[in-house]
PDB file of N, CA and C in Angstrom:
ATOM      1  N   UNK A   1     -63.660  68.343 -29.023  1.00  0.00           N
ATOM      2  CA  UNK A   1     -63.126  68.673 -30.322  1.00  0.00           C
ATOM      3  C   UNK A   1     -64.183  69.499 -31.065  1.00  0.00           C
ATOM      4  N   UNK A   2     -63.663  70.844 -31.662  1.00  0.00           N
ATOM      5  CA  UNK A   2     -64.362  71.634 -32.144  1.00  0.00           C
ATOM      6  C   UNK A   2     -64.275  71.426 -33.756  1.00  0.00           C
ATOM      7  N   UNK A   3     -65.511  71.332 -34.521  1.00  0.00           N
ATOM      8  CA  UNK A   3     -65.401  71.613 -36.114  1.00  0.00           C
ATOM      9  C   UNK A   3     -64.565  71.996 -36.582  1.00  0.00           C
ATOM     10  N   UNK A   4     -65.361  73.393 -36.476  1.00  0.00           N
ATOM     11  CA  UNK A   4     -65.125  74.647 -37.043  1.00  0.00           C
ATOM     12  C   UNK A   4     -64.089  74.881 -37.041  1.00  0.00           C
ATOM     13  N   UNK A   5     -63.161  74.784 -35.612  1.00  0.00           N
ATOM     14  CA  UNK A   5     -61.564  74.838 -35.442  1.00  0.00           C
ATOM     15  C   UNK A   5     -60.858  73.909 -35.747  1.00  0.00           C
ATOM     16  N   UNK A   6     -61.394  72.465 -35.829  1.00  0.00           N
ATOM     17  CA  UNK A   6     -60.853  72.155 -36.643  1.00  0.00           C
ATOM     18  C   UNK A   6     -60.312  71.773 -38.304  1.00  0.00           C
ATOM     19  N   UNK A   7     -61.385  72.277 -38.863  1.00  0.00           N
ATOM     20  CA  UNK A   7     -61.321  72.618 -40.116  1.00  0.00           C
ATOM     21  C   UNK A   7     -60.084  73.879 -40.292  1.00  0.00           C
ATOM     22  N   UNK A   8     -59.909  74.613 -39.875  1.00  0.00           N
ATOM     23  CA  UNK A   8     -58.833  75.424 -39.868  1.00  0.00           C
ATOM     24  C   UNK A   8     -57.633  75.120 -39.418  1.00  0.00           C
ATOM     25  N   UNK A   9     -57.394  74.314 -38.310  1.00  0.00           N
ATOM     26  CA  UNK A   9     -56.276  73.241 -38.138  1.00  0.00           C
ATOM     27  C   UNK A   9     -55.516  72.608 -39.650  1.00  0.00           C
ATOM     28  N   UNK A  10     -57.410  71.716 -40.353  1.00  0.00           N
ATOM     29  CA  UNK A  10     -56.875  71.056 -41.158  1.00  0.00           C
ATOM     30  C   UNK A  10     -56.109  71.796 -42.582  1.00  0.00           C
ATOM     31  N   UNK A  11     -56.775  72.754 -43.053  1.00  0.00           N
ATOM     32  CA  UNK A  11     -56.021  73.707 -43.730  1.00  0.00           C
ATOM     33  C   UNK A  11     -55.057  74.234 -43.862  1.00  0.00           C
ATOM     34  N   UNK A  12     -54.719  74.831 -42.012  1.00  0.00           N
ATOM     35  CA  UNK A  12     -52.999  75.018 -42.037  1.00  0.00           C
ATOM     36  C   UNK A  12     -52.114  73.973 -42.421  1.00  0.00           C
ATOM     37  N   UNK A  13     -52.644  72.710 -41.961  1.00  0.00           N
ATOM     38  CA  UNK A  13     -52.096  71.154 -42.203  1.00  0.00           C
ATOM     39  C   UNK A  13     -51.525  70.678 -43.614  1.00  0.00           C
ATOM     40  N   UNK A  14     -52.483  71.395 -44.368  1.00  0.00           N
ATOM     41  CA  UNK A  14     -52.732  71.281 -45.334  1.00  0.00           C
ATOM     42  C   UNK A  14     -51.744  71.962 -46.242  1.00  0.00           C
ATOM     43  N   UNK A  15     -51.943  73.189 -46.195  1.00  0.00           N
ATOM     44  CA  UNK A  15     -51.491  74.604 -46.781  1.00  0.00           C
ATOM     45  C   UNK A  15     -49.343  74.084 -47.048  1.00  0.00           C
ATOM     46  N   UNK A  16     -49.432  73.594 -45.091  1.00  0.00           N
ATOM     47  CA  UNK A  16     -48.007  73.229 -44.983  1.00  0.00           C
ATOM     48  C   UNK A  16     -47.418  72.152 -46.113  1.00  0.00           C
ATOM     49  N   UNK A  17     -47.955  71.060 -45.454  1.00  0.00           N
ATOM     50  CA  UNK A  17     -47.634  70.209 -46.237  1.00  0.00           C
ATOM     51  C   UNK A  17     -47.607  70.081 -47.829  1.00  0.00           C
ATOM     52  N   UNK A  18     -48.811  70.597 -48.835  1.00  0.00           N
ATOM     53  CA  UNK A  18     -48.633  71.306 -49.726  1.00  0.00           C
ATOM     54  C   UNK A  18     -46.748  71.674 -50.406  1.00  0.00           C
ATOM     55  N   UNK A  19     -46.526  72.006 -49.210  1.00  0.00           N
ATOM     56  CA  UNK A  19     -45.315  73.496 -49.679  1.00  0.00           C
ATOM     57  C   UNK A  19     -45.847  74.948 -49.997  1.00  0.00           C
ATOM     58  N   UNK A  20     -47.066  75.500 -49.580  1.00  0.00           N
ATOM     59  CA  UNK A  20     -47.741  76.421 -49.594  1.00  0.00           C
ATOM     60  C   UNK A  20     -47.283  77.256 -48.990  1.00  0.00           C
ATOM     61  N   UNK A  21     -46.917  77.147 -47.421  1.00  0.00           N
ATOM     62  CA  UNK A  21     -46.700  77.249 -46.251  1.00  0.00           C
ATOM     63  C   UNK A  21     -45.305  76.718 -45.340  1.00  0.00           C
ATOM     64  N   UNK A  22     -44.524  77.647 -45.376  1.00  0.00           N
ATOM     65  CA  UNK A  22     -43.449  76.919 -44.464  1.00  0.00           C
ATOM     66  C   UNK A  22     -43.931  76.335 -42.557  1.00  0.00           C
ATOM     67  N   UNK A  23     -43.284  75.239 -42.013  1.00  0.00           N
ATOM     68  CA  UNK A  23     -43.998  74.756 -41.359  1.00  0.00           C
ATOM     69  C   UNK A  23     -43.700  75.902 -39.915  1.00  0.00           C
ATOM     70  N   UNK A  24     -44.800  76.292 -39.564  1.00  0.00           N
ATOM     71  CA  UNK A  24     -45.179  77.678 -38.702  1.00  0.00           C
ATOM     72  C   UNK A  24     -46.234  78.137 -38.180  1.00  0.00           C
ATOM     73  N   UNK A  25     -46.260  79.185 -37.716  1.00  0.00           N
ATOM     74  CA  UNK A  25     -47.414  79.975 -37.649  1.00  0.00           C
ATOM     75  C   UNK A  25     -47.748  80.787 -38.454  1.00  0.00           C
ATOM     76  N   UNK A  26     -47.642  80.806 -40.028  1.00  0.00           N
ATOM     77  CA  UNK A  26     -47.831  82.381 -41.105  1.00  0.00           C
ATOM     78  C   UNK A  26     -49.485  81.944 -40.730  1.00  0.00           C
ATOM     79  N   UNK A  27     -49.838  83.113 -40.796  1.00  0.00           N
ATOM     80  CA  UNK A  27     -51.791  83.249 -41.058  1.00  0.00           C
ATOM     81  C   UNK A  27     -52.534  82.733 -39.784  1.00  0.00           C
ATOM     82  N   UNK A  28     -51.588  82.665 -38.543  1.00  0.00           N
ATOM     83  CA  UNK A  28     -52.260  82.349 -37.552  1.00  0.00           C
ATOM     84  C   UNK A  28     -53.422  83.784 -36.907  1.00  0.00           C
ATOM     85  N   UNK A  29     -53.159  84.559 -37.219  1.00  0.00           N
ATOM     86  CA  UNK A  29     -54.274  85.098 -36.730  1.00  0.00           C
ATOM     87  C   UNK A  29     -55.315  85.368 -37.989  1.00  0.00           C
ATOM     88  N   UNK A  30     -55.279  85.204 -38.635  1.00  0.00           N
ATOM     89  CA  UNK A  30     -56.534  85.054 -39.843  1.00  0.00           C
ATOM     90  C   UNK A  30     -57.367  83.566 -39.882  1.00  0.00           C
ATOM     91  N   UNK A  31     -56.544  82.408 -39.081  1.00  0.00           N
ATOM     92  CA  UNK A  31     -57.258  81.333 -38.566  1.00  0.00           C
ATOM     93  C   UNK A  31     -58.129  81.682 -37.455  1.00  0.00           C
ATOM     94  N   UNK A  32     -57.648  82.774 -36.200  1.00  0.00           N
ATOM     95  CA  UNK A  32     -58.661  82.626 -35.259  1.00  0.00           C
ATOM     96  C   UNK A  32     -59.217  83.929 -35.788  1.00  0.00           C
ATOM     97  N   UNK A  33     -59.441  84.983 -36.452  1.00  0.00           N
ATOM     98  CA  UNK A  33     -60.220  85.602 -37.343  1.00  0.00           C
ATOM     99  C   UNK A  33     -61.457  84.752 -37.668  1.00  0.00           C
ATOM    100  N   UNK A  34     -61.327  83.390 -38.402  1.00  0.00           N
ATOM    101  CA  UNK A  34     -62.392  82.540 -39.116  1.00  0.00           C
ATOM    102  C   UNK A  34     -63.345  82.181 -38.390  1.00  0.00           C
ATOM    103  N   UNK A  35     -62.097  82.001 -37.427  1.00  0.00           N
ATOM    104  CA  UNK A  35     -62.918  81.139 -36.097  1.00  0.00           C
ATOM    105  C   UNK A  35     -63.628  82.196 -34.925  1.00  0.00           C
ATOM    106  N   UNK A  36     -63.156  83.166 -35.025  1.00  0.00           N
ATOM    107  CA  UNK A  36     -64.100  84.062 -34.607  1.00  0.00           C
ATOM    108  C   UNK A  36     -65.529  84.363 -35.087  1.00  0.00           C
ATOM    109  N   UNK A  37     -65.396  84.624 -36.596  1.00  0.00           N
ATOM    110  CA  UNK A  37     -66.700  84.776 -37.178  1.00  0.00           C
ATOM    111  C   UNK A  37     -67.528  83.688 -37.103  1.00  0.00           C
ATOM    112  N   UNK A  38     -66.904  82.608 -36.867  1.00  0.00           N
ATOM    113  CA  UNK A  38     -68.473  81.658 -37.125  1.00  0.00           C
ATOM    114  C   UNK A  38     -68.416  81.361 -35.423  1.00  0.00           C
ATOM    115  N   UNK A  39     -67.533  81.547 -34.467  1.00  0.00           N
ATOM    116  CA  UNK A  39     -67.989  80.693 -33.058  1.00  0.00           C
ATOM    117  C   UNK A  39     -68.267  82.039 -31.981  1.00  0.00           C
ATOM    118  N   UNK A  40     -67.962  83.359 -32.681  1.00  0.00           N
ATOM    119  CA  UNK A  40     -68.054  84.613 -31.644  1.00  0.00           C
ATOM    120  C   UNK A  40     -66.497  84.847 -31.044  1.00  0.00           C
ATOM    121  N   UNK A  41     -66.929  85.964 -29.979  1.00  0.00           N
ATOM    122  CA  UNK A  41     -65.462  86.656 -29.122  1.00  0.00           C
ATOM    123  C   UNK A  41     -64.476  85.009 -28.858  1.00  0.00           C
ATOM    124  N   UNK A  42     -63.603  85.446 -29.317  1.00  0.00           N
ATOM    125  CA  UNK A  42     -62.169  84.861 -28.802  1.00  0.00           C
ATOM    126  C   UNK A  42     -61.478  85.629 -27.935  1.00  0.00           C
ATOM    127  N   UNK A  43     -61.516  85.234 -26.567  1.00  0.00           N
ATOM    128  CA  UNK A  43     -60.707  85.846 -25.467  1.00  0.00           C
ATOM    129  C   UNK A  43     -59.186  85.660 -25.791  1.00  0.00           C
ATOM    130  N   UNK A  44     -58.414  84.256 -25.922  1.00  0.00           N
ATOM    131  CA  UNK A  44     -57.332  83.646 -26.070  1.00  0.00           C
ATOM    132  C   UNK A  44     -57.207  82.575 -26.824  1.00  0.00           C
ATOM    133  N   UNK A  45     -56.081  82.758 -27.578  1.00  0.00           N
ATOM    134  CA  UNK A  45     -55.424  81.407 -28.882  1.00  0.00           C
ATOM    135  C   UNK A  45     -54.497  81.274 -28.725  1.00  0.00           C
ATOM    136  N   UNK A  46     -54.260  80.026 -29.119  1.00  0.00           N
ATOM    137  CA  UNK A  46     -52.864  79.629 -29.713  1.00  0.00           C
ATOM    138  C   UNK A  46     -52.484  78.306 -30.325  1.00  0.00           C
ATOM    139  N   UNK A  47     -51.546  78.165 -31.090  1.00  0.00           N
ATOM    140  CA  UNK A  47     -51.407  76.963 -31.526  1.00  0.00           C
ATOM    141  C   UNK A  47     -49.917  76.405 -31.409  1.00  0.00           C
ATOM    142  N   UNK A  48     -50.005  74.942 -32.019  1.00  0.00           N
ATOM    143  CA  UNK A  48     -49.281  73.788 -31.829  1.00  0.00           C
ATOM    144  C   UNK A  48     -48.965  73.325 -33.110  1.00  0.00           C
ATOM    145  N   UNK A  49     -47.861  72.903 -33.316  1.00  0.00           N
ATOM    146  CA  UNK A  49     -47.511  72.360 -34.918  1.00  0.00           C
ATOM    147  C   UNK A  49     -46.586  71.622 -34.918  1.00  0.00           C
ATOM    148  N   UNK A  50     -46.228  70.553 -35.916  1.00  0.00           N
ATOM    149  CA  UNK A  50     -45.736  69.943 -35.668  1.00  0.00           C
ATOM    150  C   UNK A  50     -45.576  69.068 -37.109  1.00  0.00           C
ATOM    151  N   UNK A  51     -44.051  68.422 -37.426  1.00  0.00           N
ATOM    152  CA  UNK A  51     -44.292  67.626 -38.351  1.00  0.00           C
ATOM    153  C   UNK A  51     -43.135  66.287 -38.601  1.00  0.00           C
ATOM    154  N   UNK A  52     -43.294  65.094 -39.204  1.00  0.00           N
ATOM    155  CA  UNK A  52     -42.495  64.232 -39.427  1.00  0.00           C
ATOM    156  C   UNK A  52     -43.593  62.926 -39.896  1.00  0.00           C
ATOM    157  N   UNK A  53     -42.583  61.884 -39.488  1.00  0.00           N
ATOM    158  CA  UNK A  53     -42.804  60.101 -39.836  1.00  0.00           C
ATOM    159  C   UNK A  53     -43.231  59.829 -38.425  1.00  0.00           C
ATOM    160  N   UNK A  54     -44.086  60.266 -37.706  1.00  0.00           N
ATOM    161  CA  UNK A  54     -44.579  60.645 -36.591  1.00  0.00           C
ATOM    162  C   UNK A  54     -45.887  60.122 -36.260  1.00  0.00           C
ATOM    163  N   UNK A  55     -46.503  59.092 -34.970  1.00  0.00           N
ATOM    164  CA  UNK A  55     -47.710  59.259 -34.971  1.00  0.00           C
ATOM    165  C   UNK A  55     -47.963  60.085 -33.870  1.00  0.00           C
ATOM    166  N   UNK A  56     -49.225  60.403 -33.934  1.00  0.00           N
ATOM    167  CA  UNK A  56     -50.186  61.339 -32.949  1.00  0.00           C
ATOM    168  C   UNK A  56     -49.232  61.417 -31.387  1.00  0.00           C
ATOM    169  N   UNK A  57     -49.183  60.095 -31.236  1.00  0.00           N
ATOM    170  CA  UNK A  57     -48.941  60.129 -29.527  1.00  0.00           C
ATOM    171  C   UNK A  57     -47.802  60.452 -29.811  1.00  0.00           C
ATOM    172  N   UNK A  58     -46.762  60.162 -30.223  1.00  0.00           N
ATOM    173  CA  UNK A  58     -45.604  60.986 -30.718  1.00  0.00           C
ATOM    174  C   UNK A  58     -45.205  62.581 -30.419  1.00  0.00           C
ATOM    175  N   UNK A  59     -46.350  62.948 -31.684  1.00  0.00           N
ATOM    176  CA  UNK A  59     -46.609  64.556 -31.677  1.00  0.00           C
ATOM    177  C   UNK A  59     -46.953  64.760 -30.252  1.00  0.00           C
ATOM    178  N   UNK A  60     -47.924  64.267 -29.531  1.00  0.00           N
ATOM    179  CA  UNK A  60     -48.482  64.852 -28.363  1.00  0.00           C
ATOM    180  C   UNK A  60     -47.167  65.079 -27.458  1.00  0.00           C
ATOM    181  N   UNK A  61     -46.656  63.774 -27.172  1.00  0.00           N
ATOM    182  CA  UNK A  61     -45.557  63.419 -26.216  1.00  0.00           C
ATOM    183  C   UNK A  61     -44.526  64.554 -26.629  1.00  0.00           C
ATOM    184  N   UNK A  62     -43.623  64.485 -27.409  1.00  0.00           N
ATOM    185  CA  UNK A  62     -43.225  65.262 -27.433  1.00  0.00           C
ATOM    186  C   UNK A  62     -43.371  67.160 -27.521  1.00  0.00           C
ATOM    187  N   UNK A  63     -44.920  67.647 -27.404  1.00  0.00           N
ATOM    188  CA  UNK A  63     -45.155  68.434 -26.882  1.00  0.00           C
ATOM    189  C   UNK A  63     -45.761  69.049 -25.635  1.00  0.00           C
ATOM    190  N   UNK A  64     -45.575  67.551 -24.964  1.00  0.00           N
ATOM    191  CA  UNK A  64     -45.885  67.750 -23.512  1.00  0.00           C
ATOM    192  C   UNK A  64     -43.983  68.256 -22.585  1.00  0.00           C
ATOM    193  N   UNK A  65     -43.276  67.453 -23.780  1.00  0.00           N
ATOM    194  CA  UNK A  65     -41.799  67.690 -23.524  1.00  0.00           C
ATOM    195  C   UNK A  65     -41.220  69.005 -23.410  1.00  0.00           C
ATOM    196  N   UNK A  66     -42.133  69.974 -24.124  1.00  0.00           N
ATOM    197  CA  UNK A  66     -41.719  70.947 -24.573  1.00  0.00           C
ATOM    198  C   UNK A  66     -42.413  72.578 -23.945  1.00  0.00           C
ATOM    199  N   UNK A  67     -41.588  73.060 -22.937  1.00  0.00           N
ATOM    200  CA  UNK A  67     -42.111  74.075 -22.069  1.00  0.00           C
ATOM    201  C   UNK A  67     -43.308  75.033 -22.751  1.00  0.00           C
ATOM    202  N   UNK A  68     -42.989  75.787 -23.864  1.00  0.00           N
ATOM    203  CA  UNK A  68     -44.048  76.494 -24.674  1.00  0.00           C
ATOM    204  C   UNK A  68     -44.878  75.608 -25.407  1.00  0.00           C
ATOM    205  N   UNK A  69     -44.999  74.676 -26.156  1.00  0.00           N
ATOM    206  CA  UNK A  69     -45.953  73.661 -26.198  1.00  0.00           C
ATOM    207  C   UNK A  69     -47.260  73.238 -25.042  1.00  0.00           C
ATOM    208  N   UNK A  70     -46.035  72.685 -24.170  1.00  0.00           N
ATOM    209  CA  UNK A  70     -47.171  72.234 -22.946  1.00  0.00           C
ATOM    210  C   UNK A  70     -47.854  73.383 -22.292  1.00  0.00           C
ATOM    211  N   UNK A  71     -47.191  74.800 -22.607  1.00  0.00           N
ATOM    212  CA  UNK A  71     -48.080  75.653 -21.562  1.00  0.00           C
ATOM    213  C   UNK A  71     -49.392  75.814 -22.559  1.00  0.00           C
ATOM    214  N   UNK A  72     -48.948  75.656 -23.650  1.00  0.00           N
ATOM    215  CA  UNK A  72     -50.081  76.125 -24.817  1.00  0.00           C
ATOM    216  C   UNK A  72     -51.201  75.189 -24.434  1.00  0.00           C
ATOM    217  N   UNK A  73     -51.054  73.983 -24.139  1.00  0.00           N
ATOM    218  CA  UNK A  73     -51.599  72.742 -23.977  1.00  0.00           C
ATOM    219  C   UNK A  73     -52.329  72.689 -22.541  1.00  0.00           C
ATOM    220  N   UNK A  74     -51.875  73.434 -21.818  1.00  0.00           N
ATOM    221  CA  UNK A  74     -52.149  73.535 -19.820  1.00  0.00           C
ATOM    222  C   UNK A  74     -52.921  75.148 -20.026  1.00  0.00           C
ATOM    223  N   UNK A  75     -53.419  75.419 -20.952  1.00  0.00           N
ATOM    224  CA  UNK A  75     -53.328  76.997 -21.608  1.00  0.00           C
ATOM    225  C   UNK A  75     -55.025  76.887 -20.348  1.00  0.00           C
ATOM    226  N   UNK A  76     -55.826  78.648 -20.586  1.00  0.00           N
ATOM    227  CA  UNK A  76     -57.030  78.747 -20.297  1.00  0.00           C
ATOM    228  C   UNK A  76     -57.898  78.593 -21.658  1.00  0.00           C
ATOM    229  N   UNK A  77     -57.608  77.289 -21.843  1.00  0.00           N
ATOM    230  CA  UNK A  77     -58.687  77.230 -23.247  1.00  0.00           C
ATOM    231  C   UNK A  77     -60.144  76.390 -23.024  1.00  0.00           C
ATOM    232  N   UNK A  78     -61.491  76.486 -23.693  1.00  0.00           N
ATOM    233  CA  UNK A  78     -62.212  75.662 -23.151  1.00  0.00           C
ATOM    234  C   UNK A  78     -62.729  75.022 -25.013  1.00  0.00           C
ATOM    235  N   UNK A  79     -62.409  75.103 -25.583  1.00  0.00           N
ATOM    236  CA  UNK A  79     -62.181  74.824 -27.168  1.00  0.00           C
ATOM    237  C   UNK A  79     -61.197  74.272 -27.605  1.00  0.00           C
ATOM    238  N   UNK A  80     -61.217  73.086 -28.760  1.00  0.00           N
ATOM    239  CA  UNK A  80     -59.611  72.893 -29.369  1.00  0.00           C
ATOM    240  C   UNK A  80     -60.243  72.034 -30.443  1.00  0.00           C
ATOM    241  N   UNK A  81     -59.380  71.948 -31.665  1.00  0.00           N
ATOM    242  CA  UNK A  81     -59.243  71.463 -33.032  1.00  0.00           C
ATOM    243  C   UNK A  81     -57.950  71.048 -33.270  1.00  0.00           C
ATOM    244  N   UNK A  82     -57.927  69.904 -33.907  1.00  0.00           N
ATOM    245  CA  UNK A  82     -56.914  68.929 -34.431  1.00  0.00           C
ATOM    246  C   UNK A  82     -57.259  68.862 -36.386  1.00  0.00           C
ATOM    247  N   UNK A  83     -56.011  69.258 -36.972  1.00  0.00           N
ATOM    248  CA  UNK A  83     -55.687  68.912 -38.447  1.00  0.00           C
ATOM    249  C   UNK A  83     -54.433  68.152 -39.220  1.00  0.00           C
ATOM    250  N   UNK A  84     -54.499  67.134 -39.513  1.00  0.00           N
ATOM    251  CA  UNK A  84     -53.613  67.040 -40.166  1.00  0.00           C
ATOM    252  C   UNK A  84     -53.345  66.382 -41.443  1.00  0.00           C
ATOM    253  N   UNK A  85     -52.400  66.490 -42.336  1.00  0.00           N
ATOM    254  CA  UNK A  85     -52.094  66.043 -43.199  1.00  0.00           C
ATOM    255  C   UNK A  85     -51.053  65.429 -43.839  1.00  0.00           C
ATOM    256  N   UNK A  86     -50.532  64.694 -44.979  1.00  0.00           N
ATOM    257  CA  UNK A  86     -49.483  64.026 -45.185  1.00  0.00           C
ATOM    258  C   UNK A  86     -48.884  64.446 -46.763  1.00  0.00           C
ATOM    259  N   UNK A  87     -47.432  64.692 -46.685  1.00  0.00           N
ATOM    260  CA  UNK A  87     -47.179  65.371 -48.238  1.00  0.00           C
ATOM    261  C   UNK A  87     -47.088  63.895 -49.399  1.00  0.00           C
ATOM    262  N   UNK A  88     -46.520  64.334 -50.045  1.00  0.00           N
ATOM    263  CA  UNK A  88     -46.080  63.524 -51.365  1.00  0.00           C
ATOM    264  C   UNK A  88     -44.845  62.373 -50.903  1.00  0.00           C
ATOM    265  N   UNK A  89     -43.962  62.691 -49.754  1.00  0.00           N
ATOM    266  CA  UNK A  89     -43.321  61.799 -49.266  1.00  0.00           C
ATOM    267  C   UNK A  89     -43.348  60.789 -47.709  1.00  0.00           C
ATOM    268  N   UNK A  90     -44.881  61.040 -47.699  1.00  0.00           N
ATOM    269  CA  UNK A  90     -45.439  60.685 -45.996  1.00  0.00           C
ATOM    270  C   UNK A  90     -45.121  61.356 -45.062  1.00  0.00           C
ATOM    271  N   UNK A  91     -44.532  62.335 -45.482  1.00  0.00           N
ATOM    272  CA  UNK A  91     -44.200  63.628 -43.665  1.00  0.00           C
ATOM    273  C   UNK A  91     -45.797  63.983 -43.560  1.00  0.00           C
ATOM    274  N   UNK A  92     -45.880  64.063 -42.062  1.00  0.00           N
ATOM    275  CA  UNK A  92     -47.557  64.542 -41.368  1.00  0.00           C
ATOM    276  C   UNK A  92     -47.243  66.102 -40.457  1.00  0.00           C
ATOM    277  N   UNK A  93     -48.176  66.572 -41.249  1.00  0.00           N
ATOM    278  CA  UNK A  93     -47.816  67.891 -41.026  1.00  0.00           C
ATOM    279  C   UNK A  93     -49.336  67.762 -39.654  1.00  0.00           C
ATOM    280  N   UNK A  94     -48.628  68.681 -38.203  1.00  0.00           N
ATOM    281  CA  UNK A  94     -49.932  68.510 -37.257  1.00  0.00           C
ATOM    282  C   UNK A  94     -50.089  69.833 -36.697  1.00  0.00           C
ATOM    283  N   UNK A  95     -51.007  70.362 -36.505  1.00  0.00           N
ATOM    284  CA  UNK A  95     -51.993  71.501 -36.227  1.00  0.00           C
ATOM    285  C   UNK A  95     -52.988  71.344 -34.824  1.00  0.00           C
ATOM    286  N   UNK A  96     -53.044  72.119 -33.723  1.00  0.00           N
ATOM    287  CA  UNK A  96     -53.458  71.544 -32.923  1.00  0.00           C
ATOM    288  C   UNK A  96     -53.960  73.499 -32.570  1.00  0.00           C
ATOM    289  N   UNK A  97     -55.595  73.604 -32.800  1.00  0.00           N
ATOM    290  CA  UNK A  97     -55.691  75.240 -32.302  1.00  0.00           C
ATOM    291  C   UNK A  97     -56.096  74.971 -30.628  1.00  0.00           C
ATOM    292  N   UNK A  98     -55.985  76.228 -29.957  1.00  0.00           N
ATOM    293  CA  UNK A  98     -56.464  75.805 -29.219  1.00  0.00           C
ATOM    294  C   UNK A  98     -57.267  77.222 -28.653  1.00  0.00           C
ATOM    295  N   UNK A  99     -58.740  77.949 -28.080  1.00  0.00           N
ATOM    296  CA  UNK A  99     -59.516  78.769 -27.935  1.00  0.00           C
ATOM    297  C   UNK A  99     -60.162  78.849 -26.814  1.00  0.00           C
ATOM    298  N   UNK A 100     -60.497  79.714 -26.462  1.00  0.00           N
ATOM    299  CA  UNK A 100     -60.820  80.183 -25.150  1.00  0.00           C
ATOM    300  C   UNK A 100     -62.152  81.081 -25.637  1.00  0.00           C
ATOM    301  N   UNK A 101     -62.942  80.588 -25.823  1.00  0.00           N
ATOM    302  CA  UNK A 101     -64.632  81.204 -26.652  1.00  0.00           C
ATOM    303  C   UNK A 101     -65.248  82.097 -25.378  1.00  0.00           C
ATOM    304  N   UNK A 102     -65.831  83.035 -25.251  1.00  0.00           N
ATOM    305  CA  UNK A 102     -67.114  83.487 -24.370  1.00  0.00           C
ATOM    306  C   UNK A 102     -68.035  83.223 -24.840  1.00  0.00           C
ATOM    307  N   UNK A 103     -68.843  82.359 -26.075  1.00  0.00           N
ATOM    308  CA  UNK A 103     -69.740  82.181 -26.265  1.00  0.00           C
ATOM    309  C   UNK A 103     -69.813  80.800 -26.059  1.00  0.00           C
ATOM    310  N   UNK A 104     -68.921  79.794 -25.214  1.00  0.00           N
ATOM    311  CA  UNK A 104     -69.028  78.670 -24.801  1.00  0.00           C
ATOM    312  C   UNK A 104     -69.370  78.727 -23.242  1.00  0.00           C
TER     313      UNK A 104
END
């Protein structure tokens, strides 16, 4: 588990749940932008999202269920960050980056 990435996880997490952010990918490449500048070249990204009355293994499971999920998840990444957060009515908004660094 990476910081840095995940601090940007937690933000999108964040941003969503908020109502800032519809639940998505908006600003996904200005996340691995961030995460570029502080960890170096990013070969490959992508992310995972996810939200409800949901726990973790939940989220996971059901994105192991899920063909573009799990490839994201089976991806060439050697980096990954986890964020999440909860709104005003307990929905958990989940963020999962995942990076493929050359400076790792």
């Amino acid at each position: 588990m990476n910081n840095v990435i995940s601090a940007e996880a937690e933000k999108h997490s964040q941003r969503m749940a908020s109502g800032e952010l519809p639940l998505g990918h908006d600003g996904f490449l200005s996340r691995v932008q961030n995460i570029t500048s502080q960890l170096g070249s990013v070969r490959e990204s992508a992310e995972n999202v996810a939200y409800g009355v949901l726990s973790a293994k939940e989220v996971v499971s059901n994105w192991i269920s899920s063909p573009g999920h799990r490839q994201n998840m089976e991806g060439n990444f050697n980096l990954t960050g986890i964020g999440v957060a909860r709104n005003s009515k307990g929905v958990i908004y989940f963020t999962e980056l995942f990076i493929n660094s050359q400076s790792r």
